[in-house]
N, C-alpha and C. Protein backbone atom coordinates (compact mmCIF):
# COMPACT_ATOMS: atom_id res chain seq x y z
N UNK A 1 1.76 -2.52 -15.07
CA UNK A 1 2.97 -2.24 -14.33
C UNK A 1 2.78 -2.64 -12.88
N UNK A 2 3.65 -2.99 -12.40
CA UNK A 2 3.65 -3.44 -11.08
C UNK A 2 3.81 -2.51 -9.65
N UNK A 3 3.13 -2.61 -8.99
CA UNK A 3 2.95 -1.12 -7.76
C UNK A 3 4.29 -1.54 -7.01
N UNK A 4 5.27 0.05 -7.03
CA UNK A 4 6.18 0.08 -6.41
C UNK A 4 5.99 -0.58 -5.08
N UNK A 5 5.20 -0.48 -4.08
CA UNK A 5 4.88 -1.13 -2.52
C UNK A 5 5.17 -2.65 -2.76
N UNK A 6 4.46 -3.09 -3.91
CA UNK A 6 4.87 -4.56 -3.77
C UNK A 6 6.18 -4.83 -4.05
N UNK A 7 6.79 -4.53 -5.30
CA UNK A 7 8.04 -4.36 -5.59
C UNK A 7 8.76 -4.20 -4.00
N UNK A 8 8.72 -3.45 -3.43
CA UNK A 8 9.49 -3.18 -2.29
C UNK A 8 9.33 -4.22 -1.59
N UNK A 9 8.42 -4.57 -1.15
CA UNK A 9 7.51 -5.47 -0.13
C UNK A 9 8.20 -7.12 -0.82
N UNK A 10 8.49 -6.89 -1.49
CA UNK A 10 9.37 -8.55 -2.27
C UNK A 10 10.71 -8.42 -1.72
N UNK A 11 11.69 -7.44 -2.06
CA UNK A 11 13.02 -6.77 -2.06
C UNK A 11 12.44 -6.95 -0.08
N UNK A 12 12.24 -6.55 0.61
CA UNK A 12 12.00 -6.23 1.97
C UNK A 12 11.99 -7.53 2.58
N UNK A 13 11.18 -8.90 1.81
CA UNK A 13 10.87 -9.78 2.51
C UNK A 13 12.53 -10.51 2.44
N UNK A 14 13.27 -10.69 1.03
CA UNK A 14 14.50 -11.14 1.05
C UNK A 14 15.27 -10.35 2.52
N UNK A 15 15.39 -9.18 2.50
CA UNK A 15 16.48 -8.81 3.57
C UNK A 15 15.91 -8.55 4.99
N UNK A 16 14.46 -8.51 5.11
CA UNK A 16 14.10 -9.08 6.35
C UNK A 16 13.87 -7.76 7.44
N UNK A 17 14.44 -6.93 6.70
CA UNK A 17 14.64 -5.47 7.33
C UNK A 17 13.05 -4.75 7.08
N UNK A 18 12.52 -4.81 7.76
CA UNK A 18 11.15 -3.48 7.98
C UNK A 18 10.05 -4.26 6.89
N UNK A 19 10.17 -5.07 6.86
CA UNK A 19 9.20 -6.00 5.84
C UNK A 19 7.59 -6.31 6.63
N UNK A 20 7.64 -6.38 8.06
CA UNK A 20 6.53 -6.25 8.63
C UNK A 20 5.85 -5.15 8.47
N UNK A 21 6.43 -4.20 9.07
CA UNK A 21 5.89 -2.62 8.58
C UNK A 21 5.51 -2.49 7.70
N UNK A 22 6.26 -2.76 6.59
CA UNK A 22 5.49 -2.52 5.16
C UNK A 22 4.47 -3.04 4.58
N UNK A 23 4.39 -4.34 5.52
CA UNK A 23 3.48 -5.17 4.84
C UNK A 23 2.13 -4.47 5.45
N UNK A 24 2.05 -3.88 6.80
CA UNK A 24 1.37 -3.95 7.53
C UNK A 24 0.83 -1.73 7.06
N UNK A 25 1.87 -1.41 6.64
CA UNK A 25 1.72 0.10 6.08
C UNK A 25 0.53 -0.45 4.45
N UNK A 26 1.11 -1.18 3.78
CA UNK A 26 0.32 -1.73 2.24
C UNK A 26 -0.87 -1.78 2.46
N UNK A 27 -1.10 -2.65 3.64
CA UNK A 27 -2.78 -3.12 3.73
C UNK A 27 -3.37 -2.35 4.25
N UNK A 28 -2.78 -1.05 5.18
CA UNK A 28 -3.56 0.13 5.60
C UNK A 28 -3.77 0.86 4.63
N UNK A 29 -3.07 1.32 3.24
CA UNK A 29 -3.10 2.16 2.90
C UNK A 29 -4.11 1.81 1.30
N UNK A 30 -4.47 0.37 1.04
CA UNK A 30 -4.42 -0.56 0.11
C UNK A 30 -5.85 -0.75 0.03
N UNK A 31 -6.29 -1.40 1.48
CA UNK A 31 -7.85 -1.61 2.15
C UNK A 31 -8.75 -0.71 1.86
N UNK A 32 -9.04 0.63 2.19
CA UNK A 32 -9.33 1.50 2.07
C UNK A 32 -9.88 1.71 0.84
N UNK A 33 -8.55 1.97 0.24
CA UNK A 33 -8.64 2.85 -1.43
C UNK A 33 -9.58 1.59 -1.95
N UNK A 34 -9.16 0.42 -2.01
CA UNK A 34 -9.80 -0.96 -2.42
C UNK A 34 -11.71 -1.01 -2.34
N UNK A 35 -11.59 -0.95 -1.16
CA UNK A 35 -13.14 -0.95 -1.11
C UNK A 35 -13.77 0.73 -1.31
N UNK A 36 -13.05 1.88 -1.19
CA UNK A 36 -13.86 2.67 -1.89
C UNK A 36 -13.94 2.77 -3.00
N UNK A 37 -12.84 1.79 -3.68
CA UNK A 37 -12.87 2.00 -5.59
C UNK A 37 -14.55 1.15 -5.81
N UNK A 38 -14.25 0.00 -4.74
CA UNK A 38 -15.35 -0.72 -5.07
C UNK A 38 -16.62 -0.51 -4.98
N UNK A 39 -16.86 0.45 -4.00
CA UNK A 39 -17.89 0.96 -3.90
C UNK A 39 -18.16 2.00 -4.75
N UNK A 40 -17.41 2.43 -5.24
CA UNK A 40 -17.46 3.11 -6.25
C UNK A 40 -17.92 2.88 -7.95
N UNK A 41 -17.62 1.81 -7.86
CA UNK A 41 -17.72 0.36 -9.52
C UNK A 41 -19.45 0.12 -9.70
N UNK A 42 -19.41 -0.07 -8.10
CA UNK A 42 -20.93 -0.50 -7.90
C UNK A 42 -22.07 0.60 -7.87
N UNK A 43 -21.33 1.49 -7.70
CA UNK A 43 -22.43 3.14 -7.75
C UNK A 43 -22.21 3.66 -9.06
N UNK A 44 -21.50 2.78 -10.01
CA UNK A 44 -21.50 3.57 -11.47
C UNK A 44 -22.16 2.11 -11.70
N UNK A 45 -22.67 1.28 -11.60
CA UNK A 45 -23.42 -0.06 -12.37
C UNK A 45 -22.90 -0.88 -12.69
N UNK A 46 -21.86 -0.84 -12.09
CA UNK A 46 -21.10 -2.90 -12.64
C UNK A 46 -21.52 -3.38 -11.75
N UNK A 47 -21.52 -4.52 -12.37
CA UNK A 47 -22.31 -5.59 -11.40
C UNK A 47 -21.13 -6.13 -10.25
N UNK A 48 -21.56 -6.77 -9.27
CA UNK A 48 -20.74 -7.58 -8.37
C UNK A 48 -20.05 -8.61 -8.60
N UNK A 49 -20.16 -9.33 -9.84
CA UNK A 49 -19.40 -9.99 -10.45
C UNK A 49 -17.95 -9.60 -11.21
N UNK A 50 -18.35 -8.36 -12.18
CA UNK A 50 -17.41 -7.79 -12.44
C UNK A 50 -16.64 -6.96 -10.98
N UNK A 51 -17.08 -6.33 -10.21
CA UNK A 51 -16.12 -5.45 -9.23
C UNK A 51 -15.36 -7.14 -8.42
N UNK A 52 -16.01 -7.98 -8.36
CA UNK A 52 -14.75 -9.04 -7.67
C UNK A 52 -13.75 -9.50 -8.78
N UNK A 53 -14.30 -9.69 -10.25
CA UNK A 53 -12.94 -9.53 -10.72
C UNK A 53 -12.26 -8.95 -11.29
N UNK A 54 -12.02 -7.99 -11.33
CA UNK A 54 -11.55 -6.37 -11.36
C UNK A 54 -10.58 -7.06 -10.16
N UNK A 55 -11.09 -7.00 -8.45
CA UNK A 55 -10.56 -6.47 -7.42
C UNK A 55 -9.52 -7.99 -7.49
N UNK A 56 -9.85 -8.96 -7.71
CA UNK A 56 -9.06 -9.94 -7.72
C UNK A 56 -8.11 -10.27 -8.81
N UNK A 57 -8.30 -9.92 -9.68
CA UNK A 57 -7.06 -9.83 -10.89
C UNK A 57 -5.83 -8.74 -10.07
N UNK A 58 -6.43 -7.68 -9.71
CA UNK A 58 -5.33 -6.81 -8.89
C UNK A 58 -4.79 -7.22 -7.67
N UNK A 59 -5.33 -8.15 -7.37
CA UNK A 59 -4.81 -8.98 -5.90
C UNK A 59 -3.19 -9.49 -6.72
N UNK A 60 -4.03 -10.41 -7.45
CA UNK A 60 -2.93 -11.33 -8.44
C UNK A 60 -1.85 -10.72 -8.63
N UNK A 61 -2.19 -9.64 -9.75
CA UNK A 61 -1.03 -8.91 -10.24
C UNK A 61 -0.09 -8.28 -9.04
N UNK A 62 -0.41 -7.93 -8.31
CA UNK A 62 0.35 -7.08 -6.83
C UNK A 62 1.13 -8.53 -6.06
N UNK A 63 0.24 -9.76 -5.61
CA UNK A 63 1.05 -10.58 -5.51
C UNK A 63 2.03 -11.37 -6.58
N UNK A 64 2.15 -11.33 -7.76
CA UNK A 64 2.75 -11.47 -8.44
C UNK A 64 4.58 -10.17 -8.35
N UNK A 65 4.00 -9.12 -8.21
CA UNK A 65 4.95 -7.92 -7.99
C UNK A 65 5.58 -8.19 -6.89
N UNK A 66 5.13 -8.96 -5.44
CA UNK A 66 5.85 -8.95 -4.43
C UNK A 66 6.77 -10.68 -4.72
N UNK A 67 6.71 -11.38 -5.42
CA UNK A 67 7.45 -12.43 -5.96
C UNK A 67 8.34 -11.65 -7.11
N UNK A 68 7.95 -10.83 -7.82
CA UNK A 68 9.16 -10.35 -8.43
C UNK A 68 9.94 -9.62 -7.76
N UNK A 69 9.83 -8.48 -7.29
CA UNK A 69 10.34 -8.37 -6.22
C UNK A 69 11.33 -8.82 -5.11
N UNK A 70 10.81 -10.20 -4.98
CA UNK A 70 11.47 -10.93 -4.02
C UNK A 70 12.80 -11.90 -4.84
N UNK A 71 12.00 -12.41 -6.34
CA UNK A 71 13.45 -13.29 -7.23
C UNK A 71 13.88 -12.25 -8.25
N UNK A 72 13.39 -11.29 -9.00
CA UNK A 72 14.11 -10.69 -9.65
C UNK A 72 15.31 -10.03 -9.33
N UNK A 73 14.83 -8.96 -8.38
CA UNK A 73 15.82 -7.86 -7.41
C UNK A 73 16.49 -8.71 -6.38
N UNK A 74 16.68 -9.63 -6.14
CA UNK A 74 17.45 -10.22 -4.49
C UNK A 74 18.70 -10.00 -5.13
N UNK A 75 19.56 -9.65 -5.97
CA UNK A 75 20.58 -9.35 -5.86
C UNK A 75 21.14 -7.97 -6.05
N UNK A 76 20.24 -7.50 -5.69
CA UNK A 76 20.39 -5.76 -6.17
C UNK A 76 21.16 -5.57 -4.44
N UNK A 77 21.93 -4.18 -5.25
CA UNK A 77 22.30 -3.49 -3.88
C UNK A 77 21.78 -2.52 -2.88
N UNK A 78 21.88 -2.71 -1.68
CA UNK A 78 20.97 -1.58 -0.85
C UNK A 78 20.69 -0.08 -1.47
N UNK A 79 21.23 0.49 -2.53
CA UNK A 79 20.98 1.37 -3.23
C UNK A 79 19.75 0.75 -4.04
N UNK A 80 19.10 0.46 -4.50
CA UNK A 80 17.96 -0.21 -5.57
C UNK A 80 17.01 -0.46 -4.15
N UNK A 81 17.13 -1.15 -2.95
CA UNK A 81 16.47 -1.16 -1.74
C UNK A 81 16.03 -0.01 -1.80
N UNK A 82 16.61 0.42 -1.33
CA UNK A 82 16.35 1.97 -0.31
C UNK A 82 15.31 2.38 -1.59
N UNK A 83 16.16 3.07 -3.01
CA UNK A 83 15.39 3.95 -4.03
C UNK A 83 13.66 3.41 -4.16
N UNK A 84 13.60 1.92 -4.11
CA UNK A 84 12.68 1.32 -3.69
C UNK A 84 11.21 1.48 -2.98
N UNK A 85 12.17 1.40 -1.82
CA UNK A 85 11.14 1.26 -0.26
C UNK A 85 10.80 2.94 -0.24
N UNK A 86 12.12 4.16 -1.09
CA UNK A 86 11.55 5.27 -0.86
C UNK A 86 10.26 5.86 -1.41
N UNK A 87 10.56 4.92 -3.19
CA UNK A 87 9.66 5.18 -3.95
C UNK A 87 7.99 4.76 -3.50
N UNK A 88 8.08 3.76 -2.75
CA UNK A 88 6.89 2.81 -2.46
C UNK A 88 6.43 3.99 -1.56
N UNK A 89 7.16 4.85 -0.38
CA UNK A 89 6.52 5.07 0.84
C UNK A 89 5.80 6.54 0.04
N UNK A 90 6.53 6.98 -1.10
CA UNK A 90 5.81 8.29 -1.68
C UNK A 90 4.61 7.96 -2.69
N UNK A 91 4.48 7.05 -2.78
CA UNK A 91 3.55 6.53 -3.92
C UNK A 91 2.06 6.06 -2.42
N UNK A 92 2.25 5.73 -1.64
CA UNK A 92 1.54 5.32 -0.40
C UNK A 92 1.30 7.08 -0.26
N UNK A 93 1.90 7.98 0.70
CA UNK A 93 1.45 9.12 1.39
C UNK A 93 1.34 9.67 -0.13
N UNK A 94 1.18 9.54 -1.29
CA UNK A 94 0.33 10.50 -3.06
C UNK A 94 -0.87 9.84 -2.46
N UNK A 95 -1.13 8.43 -2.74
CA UNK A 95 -2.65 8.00 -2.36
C UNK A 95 -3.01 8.29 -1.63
N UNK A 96 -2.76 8.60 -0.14
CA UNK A 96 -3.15 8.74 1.03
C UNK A 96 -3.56 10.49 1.36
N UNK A 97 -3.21 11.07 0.34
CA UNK A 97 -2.91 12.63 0.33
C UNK A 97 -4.58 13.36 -0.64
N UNK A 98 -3.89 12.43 -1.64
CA UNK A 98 -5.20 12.42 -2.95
C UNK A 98 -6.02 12.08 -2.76
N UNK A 99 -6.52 10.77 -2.17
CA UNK A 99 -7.67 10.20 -2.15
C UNK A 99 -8.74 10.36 -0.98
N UNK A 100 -7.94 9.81 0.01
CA UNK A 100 -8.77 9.81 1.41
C UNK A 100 -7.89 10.78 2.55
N UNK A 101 -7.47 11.44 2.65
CA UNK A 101 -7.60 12.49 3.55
C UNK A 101 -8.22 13.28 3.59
N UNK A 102 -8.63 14.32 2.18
CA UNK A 102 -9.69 14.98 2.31
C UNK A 102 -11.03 14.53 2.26
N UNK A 103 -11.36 13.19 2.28
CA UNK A 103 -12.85 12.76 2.82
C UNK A 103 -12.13 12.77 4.01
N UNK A 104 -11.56 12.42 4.69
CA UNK A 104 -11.41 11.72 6.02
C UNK A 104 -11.82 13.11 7.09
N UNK A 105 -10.60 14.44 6.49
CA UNK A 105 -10.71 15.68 7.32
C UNK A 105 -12.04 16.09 7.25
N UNK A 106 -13.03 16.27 6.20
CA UNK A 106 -14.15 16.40 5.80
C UNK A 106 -15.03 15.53 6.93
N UNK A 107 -14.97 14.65 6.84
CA UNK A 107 -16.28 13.75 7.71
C UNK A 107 -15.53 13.66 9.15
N UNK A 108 -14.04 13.58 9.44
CA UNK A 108 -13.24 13.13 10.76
C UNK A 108 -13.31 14.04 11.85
N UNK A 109 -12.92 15.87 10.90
CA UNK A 109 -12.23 16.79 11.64
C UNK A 109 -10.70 16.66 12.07
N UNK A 110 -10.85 17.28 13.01
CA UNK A 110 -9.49 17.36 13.95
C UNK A 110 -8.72 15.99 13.67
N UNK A 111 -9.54 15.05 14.95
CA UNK A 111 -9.32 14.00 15.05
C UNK A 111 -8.52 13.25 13.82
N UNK A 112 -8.63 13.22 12.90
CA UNK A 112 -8.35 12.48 11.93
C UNK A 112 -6.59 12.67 11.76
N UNK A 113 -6.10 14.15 11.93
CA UNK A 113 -4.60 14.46 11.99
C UNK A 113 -4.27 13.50 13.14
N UNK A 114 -4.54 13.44 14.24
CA UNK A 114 -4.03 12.99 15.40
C UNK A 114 -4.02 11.55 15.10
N UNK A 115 -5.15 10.41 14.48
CA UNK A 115 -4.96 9.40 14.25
C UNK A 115 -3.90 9.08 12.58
N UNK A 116 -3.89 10.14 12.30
CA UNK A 116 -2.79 10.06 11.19
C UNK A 116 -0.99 10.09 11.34
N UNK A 117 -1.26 10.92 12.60
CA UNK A 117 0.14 10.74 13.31
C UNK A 117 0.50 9.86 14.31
N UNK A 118 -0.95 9.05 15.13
CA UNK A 118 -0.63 7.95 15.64
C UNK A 118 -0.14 6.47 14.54
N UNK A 119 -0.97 6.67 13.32
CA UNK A 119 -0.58 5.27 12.27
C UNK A 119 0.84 5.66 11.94
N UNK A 120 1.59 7.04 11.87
CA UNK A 120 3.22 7.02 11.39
C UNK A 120 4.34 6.05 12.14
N UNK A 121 3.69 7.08 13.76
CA UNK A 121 4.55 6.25 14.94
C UNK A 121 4.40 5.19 15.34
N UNK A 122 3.22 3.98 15.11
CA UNK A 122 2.87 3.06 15.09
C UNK A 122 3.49 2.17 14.14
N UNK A 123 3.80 2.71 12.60
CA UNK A 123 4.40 2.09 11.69
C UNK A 123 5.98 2.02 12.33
N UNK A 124 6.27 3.43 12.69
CA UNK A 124 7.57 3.45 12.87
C UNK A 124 8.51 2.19 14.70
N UNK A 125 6.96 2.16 15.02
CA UNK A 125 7.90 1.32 15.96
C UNK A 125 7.52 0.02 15.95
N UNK A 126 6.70 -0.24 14.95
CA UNK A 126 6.63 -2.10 14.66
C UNK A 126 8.01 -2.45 13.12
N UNK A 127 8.83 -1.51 12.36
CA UNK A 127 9.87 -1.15 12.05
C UNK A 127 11.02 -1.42 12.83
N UNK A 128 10.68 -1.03 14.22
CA UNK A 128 11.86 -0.98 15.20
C UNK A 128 11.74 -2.04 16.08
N UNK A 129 10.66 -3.01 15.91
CA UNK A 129 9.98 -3.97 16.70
C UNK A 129 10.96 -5.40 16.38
């Protein structure tokens, strides 16, 4: 199945509206999880061969999702947008909630809220950019 973010991130690039942001929210939120899965592959014994293609078949498939995305849906109405870009941004702050915040608060502290609320307003004004 195809990750709602890309889906959006296709639909986003047609109408041009907040498509930087998102692109730029994906790879923050994407990077991360990515190389700790990977480091993770490699601390259970797959080899480095297999964790690059594992990680690169999922490149594919996700860029594949942001081309569907972009020719399937271009004629959908800003209702299918929006339900979209909403679904994508809750599927982003589930990962971001589940996975790495509680390492982050764990090893960060404090600090880590404050740079979590600087990446919102940061998203939110390259959005408005």
């Amino acid at each position: 199945m195809a990750s709602p973010e890309n889906l959006a991130l296709g639909v986003s690039l047609l109408h041009g509206a907040g498509s930087l942001a998102l692109l730029v929210a994906i790879f923050a939120s994407n990077l991360p999880e990515a190389l700790g899965g990977a480091v993770g592959m490699r601390d259970q014994g797959r080899s480095r061969g297999f964790v690059i293609l594992v990680w690169s078949a999922t490149a594919l498939l996700l860029a594949a999702a942001v081309v569907a995305g972009g020719t399937v849906l271009p004629g959908s109405d800003g209702g299918l947008h929006s339900l979209l870009l909403s679904f994508a941004g809750g599927a982003v702050l589930a990962s971001l909630t589940d996975t790495l915040m509680p390492d982050a608060f764990r090893e960060g502290g404090a600090l880590v809220a404050f740079a979590t609320a600087a990446g919102f307003f940061l998203s939110f004004m390259i959005d408005k950019a």
